[in-house]
Protein backbone atom coordinates (compact mmCIF):
# COMPACT_ATOMS: atom_id res chain seq x y z
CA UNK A 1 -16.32 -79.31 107.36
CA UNK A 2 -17.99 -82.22 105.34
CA UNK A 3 -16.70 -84.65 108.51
CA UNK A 4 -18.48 -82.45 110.85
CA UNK A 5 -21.56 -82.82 109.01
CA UNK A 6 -22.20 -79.36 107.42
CA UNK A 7 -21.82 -78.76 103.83
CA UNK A 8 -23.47 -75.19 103.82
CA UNK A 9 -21.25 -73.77 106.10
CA UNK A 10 -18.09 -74.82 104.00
CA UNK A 11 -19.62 -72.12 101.18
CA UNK A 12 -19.82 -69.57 103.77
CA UNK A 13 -16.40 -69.79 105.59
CA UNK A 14 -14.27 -70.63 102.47
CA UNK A 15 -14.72 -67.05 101.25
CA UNK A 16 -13.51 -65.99 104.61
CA UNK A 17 -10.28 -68.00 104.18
CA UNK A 18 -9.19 -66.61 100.83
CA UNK A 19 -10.22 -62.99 102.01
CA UNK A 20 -7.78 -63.99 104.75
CA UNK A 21 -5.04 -64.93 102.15
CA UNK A 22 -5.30 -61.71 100.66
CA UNK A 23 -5.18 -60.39 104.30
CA UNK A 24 -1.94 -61.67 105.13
CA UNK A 25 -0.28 -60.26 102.10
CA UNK A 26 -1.48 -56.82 102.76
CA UNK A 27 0.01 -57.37 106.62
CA UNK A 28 3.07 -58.55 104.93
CA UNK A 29 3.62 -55.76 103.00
CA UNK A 30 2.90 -53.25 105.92
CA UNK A 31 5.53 -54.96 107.78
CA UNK A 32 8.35 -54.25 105.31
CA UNK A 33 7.31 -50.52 105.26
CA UNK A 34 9.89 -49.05 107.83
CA UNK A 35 8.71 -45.56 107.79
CA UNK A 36 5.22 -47.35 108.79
CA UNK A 37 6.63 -48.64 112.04
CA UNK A 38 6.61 -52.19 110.46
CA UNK A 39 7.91 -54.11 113.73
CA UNK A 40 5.66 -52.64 116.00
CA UNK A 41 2.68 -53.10 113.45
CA UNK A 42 3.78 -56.75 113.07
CA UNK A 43 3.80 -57.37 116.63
CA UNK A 44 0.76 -55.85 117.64
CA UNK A 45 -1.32 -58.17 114.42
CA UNK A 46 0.40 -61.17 116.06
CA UNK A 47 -0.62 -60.98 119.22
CA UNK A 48 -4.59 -59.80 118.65
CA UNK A 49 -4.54 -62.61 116.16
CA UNK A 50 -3.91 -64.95 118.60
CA UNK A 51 -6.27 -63.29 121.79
CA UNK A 52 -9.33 -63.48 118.79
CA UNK A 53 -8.22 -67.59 117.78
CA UNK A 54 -8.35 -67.99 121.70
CA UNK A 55 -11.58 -66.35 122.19
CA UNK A 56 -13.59 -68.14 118.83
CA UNK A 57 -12.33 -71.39 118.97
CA UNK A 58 -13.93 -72.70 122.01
CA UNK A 59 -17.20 -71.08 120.72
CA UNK A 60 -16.87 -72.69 117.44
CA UNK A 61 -16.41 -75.95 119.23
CA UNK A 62 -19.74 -76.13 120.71
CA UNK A 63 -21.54 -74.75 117.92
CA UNK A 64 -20.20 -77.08 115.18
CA UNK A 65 -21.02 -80.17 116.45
CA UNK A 66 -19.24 -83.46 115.42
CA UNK A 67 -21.25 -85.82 113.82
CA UNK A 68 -21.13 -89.54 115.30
């Protein structure tokens, strides 16, 4: 973030990140839970993780702009 030029928005994603740590451990432990249907749920997080990182990213790429 401080190459692309914005220091403000590094305070307001790096929240998001560690909330997304936290995140993943939660999914984690769902997936062990076999009477939860742990596979499935695993699956299913994996692939609408990826459709929403293939949907934002080319947004976020034209409205973080590189600086020169």
């Amino acid at each position: 973030m401080q190459r692309r030029g914005n220091e403000n928005l590094r305070h307001l994603l790096l929240p998001g990140f560690c909330a997304g740590l936290t995140t993943f451990s939660a999914v984690a432990g769902l997936t062990l839970e076999p009477s939860e249907g742990g596979t499935l749920f695993l699956f299913h997080n994996v692939i609408f993780s990826m459709f929403i990182i293939l949907l934002i990213l080319p947004i976020a790429r034209k409205v973080i702009a590189v600086r020169p």
